[in-house]
Protein backbone atom coordinates (compact mmCIF):
# COMPACT_ATOMS: atom_id res chain seq x y z
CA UNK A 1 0.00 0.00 0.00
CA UNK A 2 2.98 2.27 0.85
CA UNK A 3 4.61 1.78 -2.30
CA UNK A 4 1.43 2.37 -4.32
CA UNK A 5 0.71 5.64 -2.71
CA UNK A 6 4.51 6.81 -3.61
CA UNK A 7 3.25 5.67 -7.23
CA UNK A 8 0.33 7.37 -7.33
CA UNK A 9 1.19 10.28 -6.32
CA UNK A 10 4.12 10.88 -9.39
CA UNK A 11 1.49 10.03 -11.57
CA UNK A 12 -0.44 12.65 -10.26
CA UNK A 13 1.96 14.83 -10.44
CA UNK A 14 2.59 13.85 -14.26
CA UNK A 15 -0.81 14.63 -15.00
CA UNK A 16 -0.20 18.18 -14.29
CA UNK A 17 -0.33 20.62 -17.74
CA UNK A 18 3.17 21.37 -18.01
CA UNK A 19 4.65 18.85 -15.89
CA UNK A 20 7.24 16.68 -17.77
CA UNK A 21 10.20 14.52 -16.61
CA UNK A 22 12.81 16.70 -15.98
CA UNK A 23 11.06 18.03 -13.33
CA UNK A 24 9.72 15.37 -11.30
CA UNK A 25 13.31 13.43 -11.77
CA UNK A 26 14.29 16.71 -10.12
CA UNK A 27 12.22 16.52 -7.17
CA UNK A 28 12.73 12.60 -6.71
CA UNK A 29 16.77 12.63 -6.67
CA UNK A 30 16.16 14.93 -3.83
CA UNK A 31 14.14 12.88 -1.73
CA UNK A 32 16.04 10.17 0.96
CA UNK A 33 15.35 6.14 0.94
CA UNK A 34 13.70 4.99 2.24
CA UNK A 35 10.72 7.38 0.53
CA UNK A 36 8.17 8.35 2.90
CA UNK A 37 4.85 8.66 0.74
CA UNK A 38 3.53 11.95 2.16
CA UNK A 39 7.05 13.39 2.60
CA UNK A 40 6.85 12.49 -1.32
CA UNK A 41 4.04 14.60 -1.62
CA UNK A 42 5.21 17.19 0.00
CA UNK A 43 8.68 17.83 -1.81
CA UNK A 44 6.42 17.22 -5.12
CA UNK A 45 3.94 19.83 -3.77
CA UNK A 46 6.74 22.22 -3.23
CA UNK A 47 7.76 22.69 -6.77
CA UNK A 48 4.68 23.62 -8.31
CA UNK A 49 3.02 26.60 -8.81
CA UNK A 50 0.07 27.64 -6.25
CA UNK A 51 -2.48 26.83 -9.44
CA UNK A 52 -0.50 23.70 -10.17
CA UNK A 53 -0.51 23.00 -6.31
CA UNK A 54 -4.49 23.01 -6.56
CA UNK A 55 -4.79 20.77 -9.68
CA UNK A 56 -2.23 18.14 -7.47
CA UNK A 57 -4.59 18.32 -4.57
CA UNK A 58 -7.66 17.48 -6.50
CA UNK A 59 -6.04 14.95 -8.70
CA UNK A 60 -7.35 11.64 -8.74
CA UNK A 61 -5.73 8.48 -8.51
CA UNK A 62 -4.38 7.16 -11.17
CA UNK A 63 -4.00 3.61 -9.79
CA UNK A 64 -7.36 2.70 -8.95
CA UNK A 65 -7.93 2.82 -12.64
CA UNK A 66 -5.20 -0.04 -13.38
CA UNK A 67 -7.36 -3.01 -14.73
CA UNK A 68 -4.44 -5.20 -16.10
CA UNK A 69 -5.14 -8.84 -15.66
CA UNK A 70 -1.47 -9.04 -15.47
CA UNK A 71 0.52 -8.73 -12.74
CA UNK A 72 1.97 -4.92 -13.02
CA UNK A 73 5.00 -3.91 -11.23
CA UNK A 74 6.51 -0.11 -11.01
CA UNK A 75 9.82 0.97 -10.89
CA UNK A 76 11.18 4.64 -10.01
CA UNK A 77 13.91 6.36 -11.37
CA UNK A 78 15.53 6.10 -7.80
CA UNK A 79 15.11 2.18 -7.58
CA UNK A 80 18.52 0.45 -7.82
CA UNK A 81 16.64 -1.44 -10.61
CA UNK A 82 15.67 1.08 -12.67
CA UNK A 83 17.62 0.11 -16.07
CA UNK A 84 21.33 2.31 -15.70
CA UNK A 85 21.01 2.45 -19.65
CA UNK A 86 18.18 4.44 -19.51
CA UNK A 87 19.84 7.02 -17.09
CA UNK A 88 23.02 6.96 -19.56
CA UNK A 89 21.38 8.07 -22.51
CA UNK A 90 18.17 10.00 -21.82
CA UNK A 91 19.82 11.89 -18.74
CA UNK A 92 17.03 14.09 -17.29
CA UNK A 93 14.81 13.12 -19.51
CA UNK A 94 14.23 9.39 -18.58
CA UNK A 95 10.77 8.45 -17.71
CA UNK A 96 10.01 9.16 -13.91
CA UNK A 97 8.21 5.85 -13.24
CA UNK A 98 8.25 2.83 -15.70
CA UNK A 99 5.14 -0.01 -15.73
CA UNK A 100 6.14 -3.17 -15.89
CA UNK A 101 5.08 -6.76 -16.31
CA UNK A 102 7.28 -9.95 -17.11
CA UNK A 103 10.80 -10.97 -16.23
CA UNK A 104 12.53 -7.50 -14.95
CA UNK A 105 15.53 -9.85 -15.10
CA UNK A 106 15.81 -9.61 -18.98
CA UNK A 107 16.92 -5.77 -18.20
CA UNK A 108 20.63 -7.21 -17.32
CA UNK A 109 20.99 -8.64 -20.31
CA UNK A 110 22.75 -7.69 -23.66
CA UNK A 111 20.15 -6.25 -25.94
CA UNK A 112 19.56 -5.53 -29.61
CA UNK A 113 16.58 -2.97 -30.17
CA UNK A 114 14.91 -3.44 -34.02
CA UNK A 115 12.13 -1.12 -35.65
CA UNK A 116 10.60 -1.44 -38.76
CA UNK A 117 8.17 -0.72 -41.06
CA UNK A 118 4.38 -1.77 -40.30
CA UNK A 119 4.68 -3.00 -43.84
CA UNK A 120 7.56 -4.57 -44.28
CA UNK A 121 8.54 -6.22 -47.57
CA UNK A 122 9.46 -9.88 -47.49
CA UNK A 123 12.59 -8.99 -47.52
CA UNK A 124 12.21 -7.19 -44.76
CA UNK A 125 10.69 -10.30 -42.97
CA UNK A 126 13.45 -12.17 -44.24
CA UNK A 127 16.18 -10.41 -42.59
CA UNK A 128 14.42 -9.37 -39.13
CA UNK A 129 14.17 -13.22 -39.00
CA UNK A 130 17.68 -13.80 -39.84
CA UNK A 131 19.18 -11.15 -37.48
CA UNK A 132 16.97 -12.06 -34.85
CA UNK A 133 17.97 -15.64 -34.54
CA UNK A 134 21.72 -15.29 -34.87
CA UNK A 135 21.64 -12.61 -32.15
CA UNK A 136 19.28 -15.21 -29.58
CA UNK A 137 21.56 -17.87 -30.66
CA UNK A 138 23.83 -15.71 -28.69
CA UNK A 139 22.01 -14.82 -25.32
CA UNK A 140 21.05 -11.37 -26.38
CA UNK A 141 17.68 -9.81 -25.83
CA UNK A 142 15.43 -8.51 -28.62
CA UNK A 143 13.50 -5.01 -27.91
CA UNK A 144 11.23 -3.76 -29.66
CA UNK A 145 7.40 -1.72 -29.98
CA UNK A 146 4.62 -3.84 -30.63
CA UNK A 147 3.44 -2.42 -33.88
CA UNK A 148 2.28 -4.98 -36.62
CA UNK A 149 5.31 -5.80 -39.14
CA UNK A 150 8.89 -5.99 -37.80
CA UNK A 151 8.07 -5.32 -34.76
CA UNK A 152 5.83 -8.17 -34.20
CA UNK A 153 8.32 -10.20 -36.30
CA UNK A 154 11.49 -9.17 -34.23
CA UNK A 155 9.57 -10.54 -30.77
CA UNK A 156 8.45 -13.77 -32.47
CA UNK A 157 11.07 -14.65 -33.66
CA UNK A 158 12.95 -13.86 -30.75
CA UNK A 159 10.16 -16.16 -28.62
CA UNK A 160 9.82 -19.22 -31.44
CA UNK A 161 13.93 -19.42 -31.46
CA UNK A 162 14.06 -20.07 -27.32
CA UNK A 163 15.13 -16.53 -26.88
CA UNK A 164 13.69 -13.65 -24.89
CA UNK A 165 12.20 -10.36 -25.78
CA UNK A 166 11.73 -6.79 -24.35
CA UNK A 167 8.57 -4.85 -25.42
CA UNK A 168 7.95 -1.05 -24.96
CA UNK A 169 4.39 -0.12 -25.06
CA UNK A 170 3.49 3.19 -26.74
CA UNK A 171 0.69 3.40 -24.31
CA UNK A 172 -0.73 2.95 -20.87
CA UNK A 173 -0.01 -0.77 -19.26
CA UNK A 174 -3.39 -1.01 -18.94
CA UNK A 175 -4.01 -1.52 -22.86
CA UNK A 176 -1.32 -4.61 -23.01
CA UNK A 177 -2.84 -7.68 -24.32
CA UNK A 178 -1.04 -10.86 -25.82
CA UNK A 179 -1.42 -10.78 -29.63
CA UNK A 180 -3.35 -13.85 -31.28
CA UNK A 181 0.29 -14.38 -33.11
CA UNK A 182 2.30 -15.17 -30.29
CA UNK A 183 -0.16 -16.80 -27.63
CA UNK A 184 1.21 -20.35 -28.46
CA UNK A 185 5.07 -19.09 -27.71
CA UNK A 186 4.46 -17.06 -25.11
CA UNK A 187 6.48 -17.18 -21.82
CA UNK A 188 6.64 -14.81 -19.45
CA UNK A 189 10.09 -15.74 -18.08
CA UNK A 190 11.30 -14.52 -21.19
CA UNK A 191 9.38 -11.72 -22.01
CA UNK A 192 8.89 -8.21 -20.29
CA UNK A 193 6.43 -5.81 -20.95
CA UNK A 194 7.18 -2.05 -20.25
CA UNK A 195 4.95 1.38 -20.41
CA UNK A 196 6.17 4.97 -19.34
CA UNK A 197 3.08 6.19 -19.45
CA UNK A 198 0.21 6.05 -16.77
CA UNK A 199 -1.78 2.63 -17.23
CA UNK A 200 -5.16 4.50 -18.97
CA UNK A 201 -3.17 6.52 -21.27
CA UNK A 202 -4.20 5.71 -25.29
CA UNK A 203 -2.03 5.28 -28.11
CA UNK A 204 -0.85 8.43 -29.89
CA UNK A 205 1.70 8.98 -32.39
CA UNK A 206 3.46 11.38 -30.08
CA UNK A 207 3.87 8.78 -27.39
CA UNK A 208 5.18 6.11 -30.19
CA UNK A 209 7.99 8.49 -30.82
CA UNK A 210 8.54 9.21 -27.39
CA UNK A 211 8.59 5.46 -26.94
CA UNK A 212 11.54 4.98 -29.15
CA UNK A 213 14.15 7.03 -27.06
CA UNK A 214 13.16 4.55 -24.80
CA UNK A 215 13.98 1.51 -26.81
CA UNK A 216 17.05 3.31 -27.98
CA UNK A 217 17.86 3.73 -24.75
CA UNK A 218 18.07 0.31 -23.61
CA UNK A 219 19.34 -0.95 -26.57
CA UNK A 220 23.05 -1.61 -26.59
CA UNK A 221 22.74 -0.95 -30.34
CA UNK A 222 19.59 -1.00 -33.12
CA UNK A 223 18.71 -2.55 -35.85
CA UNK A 224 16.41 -0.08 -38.51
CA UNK A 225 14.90 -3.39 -40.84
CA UNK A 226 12.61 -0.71 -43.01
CA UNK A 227 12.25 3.20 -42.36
CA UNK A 228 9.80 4.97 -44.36
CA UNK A 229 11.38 8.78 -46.18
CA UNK A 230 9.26 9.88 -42.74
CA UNK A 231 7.79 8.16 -39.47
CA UNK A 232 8.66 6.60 -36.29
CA UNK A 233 11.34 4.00 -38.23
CA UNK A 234 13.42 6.85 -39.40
CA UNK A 235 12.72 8.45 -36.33
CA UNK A 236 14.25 6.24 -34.62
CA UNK A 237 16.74 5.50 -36.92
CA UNK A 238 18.30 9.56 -36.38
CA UNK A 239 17.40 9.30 -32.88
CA UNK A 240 20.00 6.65 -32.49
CA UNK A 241 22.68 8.51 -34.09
CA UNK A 242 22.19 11.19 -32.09
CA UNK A 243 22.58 9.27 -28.65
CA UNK A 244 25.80 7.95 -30.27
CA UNK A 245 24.82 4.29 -30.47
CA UNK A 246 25.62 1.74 -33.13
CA UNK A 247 23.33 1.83 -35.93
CA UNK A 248 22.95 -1.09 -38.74
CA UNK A 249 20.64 -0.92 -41.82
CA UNK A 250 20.25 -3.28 -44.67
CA UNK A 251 21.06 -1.72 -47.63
CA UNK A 252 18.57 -3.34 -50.63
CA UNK A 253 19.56 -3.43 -54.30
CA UNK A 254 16.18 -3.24 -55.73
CA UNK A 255 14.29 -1.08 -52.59
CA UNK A 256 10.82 -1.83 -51.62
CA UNK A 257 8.49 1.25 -50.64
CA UNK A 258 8.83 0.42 -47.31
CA UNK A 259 12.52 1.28 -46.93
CA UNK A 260 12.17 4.54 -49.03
CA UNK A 261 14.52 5.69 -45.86
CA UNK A 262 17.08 3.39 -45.72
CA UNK A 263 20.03 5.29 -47.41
């Protein structure tokens, strides 16, 4: 009950207009473990506004609206398991409080993030399926989204091959269902399941590219299968580049539409 309250209220606080990140990471390195809930509330109180201090009072909870038939875990940024990758790369900007259900175990592992075109070529298919195996062959940890095409190929494959698979959720937890295509692989000591949202927040296309920092993020390097001339794939693709990381995409003599974005 303690530890739900301390959840509760930072998504409360997140659902403050102009509340973002940086400053609730701000507020929450400040505050000493063992974290008190209402000394939590207080420190978080502290930094708003008097308006935004109103809107925090009246907010309502965010977790008595979690209706997961999963079991859903939290992690804060000041947990000793919140994933150090994340922290590397996004800096301030990491997500505050990460959803999560699955093996949090899968976090320590090497890890290979892929994205992709929705409607990828069969080439495409072809090498997600290739890369995918050689790298579970070899321990490492697929992440991806969970959009149709190599997405949805990349965990698959990564599940059907006796590997394990990572996948960031461009919405609330609370929207997470297994997909027909993988019921009869599925196994939750090898998969995770993560949101940085709260658990009713809907899909929008700003929240699927906010999503990919955080698959670029904890990705020791990514895979681009597909990127459209514009969209999340190519997205992601520069977003990578500009955190430094490794990028690798295939490079098609005759290109399909879907990889327009490749070169």
């Amino acid at each position: 009950m303690k530890d739900n309250e301390i959840y509760d209220f930072v998504y409360q606080f997140l659902s403050i207009k102009n509340i973002g990140p940086v400053q609730t990471n701000k507020v929450l390195s400040t505050v000493s473990e063992p974290i008190e809930p209402y000394s939590l509330k207080s420190q978080l109180k502290l930094s708003l506004k008097p308006e935004q201090q109103i809107e925090f009072e009246i907010a309502p909870s965010v977790l008595d609206n979690l209706n997961s038939k999963f079991d859903v875990n939290f992690l804060l940024m000041t947990n000793h398991d919140y994933p150090s990758e994340l922290k590397k790369c996004l800096s301030t900007n990491i997500p505050p409080i990460l959803s999560y259900i699955g093996n949090i175990e899968l976090l320590k592992k090497r890890k290979v993030g892929f994205s992709g075109s929705r409607k990828v070529s069969d080439k495409g298919i072809d090498v997600t399926k290739d890369c995918v195996e050689q790298l579970t062959n070899k321990d490492v940890s697929i992440v991806s989204g969970y959009a149709a095409g190599v997405d949805l190929e990349a965990h698959y494959r990564a599940l059907s091959n006796g590997g394990s698979t990572i996948i960031i959720l461009p919405e609330g937890i609370n929207s997470f269902r297994i997909k027909k295509e993988m019921k009869n692989i599925w196994d939750w000591n090898r998969v995770l399941v993560i949101s940085e949202f709260k658990p009713t927040d809907q899909w929008t296309a700003s929240r699927a590219m906010q999503r990919n920092n955080t698959i670029i993020g904890l990705s020791d390097i990514m895979v681009v299968v597909e990127a459209g001339e514009t969209g999340g794939s190519i997205d992601a693709g520069y977003k990578t580049l500009k955190m430094n990381k490794y990028l690798f995409v295939p490079q098609y003599g005759d290109i399909p539409e879907s990889a327009k974005g490749n070169n």
